[in-house]
Protein backbone atom coordinates (compact mmCIF):
# COMPACT_ATOMS: atom_id res chain seq x y z
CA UNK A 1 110.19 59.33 198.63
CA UNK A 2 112.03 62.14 196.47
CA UNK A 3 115.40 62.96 197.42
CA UNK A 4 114.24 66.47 199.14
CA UNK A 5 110.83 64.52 200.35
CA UNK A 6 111.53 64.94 203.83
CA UNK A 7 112.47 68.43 204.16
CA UNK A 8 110.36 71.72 203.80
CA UNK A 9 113.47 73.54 202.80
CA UNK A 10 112.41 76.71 203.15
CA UNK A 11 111.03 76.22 206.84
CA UNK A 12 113.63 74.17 207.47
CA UNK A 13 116.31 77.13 206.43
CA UNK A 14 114.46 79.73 208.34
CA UNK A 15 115.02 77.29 211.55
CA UNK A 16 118.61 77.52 211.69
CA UNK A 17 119.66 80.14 209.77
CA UNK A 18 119.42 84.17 208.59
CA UNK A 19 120.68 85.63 205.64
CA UNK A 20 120.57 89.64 204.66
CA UNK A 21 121.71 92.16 202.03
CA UNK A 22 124.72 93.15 203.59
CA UNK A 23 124.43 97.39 202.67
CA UNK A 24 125.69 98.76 205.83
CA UNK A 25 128.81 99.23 207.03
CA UNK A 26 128.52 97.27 209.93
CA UNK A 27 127.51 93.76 207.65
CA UNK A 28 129.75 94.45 205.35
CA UNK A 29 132.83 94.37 208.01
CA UNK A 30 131.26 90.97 209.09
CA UNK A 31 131.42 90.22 205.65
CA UNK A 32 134.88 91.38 205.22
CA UNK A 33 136.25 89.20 208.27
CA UNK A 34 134.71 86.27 206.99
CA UNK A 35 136.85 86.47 204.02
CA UNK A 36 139.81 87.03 205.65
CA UNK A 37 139.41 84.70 208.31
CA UNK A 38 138.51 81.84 205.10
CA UNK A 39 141.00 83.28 202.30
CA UNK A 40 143.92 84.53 204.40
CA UNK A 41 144.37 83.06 207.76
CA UNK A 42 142.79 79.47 206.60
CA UNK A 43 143.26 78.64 202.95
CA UNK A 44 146.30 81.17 202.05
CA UNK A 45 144.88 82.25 199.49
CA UNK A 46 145.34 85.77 199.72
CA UNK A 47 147.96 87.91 202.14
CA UNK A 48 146.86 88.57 205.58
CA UNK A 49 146.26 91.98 206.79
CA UNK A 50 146.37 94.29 209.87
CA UNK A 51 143.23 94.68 209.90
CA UNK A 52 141.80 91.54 209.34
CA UNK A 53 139.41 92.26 206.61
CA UNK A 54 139.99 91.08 202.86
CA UNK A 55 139.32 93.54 200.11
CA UNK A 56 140.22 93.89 197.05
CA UNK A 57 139.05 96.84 194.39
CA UNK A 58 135.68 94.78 193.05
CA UNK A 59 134.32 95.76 196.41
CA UNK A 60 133.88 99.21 195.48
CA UNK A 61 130.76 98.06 192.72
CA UNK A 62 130.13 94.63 194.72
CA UNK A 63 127.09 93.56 196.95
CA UNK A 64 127.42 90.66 199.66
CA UNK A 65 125.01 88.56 201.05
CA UNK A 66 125.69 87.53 204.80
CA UNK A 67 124.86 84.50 206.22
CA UNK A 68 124.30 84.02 210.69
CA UNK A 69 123.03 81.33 212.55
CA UNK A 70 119.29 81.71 214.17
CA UNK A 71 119.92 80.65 217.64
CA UNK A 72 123.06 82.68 218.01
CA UNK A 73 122.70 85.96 215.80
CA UNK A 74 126.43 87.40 216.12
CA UNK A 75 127.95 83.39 215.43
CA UNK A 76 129.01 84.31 211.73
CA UNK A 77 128.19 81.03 208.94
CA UNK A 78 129.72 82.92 205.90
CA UNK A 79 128.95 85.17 202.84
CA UNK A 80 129.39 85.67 199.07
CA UNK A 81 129.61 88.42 196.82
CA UNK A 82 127.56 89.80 193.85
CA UNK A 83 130.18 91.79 191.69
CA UNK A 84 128.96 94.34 189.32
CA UNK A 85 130.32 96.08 186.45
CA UNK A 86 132.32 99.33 187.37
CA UNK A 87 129.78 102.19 186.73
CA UNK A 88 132.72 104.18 186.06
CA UNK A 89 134.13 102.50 183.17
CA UNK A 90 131.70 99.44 182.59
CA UNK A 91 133.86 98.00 179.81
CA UNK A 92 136.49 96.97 183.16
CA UNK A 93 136.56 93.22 183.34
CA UNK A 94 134.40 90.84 186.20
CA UNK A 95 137.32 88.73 187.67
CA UNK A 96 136.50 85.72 186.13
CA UNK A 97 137.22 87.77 182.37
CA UNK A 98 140.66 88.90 183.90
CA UNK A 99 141.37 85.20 185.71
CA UNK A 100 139.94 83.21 182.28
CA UNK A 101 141.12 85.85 179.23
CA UNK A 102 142.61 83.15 177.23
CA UNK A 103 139.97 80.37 178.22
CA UNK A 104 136.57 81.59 177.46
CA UNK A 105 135.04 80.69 174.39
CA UNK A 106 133.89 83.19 172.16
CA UNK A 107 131.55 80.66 170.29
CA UNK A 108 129.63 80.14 173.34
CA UNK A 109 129.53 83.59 174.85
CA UNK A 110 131.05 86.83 173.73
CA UNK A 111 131.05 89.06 177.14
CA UNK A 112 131.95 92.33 175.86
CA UNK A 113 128.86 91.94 173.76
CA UNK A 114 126.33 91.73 176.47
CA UNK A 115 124.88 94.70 178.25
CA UNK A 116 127.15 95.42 181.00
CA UNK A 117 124.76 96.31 183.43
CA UNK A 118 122.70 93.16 182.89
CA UNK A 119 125.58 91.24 183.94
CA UNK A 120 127.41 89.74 187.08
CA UNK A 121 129.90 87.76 188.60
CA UNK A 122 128.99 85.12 191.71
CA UNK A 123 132.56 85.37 193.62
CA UNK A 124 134.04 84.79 197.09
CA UNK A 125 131.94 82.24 198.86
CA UNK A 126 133.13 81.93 202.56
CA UNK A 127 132.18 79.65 205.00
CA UNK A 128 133.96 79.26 208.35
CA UNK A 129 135.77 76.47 209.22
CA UNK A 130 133.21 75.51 211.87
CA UNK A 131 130.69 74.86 209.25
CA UNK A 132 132.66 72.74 206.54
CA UNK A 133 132.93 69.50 208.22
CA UNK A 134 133.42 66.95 205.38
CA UNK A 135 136.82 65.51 204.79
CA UNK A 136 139.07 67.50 202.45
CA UNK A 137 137.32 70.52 203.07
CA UNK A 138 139.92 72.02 204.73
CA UNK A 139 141.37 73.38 201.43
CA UNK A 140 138.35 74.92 199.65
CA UNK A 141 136.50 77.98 200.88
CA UNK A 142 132.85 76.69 200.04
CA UNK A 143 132.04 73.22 198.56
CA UNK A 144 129.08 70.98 197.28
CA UNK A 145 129.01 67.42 196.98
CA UNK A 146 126.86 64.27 196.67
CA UNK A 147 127.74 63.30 199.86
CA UNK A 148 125.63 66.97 201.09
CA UNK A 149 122.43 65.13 199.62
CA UNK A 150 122.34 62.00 201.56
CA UNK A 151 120.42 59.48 199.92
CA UNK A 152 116.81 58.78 199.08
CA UNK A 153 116.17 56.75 202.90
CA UNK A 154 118.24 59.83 204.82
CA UNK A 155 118.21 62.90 202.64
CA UNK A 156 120.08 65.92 203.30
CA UNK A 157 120.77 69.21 201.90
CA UNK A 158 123.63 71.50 201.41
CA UNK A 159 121.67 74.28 203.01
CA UNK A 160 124.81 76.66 203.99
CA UNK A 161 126.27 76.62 200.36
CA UNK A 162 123.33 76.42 198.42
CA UNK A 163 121.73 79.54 200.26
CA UNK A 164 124.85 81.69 200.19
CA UNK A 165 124.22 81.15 195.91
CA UNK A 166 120.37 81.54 196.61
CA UNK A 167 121.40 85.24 198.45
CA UNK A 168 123.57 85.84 195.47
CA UNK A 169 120.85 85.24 192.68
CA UNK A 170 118.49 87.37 195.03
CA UNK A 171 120.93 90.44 194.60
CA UNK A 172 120.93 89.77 191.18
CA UNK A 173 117.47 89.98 190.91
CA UNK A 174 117.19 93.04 193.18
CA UNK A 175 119.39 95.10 190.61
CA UNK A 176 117.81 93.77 187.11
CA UNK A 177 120.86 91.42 186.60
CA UNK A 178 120.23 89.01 183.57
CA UNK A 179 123.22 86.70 183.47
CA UNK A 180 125.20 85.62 186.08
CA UNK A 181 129.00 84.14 185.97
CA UNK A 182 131.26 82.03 188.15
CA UNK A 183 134.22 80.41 188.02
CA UNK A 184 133.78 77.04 190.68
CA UNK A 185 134.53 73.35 190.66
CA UNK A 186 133.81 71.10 187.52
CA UNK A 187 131.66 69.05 189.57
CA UNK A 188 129.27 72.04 190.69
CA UNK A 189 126.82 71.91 187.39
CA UNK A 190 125.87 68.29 188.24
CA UNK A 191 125.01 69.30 191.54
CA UNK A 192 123.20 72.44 190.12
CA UNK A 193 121.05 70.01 187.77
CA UNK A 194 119.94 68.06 190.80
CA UNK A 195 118.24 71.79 191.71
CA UNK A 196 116.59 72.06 188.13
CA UNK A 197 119.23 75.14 187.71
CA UNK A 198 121.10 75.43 183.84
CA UNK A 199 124.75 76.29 184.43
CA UNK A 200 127.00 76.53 181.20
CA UNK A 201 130.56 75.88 180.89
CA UNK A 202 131.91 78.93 178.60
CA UNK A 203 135.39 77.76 178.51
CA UNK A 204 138.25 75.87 179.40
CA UNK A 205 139.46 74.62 182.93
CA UNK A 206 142.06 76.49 184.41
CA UNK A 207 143.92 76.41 187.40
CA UNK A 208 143.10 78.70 190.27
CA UNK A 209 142.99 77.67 193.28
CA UNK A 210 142.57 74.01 192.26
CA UNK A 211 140.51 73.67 188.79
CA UNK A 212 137.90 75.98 188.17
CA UNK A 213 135.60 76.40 185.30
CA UNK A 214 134.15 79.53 183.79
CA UNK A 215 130.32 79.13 183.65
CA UNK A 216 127.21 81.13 182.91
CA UNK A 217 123.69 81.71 184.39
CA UNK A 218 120.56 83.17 183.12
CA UNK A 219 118.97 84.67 186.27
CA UNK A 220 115.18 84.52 184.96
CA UNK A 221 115.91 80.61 183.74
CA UNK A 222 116.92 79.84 187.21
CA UNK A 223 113.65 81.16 188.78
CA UNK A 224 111.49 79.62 186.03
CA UNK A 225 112.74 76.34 186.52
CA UNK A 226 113.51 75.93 189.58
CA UNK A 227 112.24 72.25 191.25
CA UNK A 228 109.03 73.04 192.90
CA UNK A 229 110.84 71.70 196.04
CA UNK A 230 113.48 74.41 195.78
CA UNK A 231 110.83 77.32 196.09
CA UNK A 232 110.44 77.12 199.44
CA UNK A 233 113.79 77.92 200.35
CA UNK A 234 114.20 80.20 197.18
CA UNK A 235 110.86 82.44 198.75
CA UNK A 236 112.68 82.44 202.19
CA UNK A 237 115.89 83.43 200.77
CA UNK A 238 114.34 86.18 199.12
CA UNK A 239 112.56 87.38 201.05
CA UNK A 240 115.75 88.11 203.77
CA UNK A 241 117.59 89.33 201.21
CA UNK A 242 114.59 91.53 200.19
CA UNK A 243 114.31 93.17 204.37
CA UNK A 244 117.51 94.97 203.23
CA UNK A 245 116.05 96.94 200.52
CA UNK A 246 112.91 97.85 201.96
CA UNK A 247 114.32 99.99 204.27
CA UNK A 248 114.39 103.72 203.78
């Protein structure tokens, strides 16, 4: 049996968990304490505040996804943020072009090149401590690893990670974005392949918060090849994500 030949993902997803478009105010402070509880009280990564919400000025032309458990609708899982260009001066760098200026390579990918609009950054993936339970996760905010597949006699699947970038790649879609960028762990493109999804390394590690590299997505590659055991879970995803726009 195939690694995923156990699970119907998508049913499987909609069993223990809920994910929406996080447009109103009200998600969007879940969203925000998330962060803070992750980024600033956990991992240290940034100052904490008063208020207990982390957010910084990419919020302003950002859209979050927000993930919640089934059986207990206010327990918070965590989030992760589509960041657009700045309508008001497009030609502002994503974070990742201000983080990996001196990294990226302009033989691969030349960013100021590409339509602006047709472009976004995957950034700030929180989960709460409750929910990262694998040794050594105490100092990263979201992780994959092999170990989140199982093997082929007891499969598994990174569901809470790997539907937080699902959510992401649905807001993309919703706003006619055509390439996606990140800046995560070397090891994440291997575990991407294992989903049928193309992620390309555009530059050089760096350090930030532990070594990242700066990578690239084409949103309608993604969909098109996607494992036919993925699409489950992809049509649930989007679909969630999609309740948030319908509404008037």
């Amino acid at each position: 049996m195939s690694l995923f030949g156990l699970f119907n993902l998508g049913k499987g997803f909609r069993e223990h968990f809920r994910i929406d478009a996080a447009l109103d105010d009200t998600l969007r402070e879940d969203v925000y304490r998330i962060r803070h509880e992750v980024y600033c009280e956990e991992l240290r990564f940034e100052p904490e505040r008063a208020d207990r919400r982390e957010i910084d000025t990419f919020d302003a032309h950002s859209l979050h996804c927000l993930l919640r458990r089934v059986a207990e609708p206010h327990t918070l899982v965590g989030c992760a943020r589509l960041v657009l260009t700045d309508p008001k001066d497009p030609d502002a760098p994503l974070p990742f072009e201000r983080t990996c200026a001196g990294a990226l390579d302009p033989r691969i990918v030349d960013t100021a090149a590409l339509r602006r609009d047709r472009i976004a950054e995957v950034s700030r993936l929180a989960v709460r401590a409750p929910f990262r339970r694998r040794k050594g996760e105490d100092r990263v905010a979201a992780s994959i690893s092999n170990e989140d597949f199982g093997s082929a006699t007891q499969p598994r699947f990174p569901y809470i990670p790997i539907g937080l970038y699902l959510g992401a790649i649905s807001l993309a879609v919703h706003k006619d974005i055509e390439t996606l960028f990140v800046l995560t762990e070397p090891r994440l493109a291997s575990h991407f392949s294992k989903l049928g999804v193309d992620i390309r390394q555009i530059g050089a590690p760096i350090s930030h918060r532990g070594v990242r590299v700066p990578s690239m997505m084409d949103v309608d590659s993604i969909i098109r090849n996607m494992r036919s055991l993925m699409r489950p879970f992809w049509r649930a995803v989007h679909e969630e994500i999609g309740r948030g726009f319908e509404k008037p």
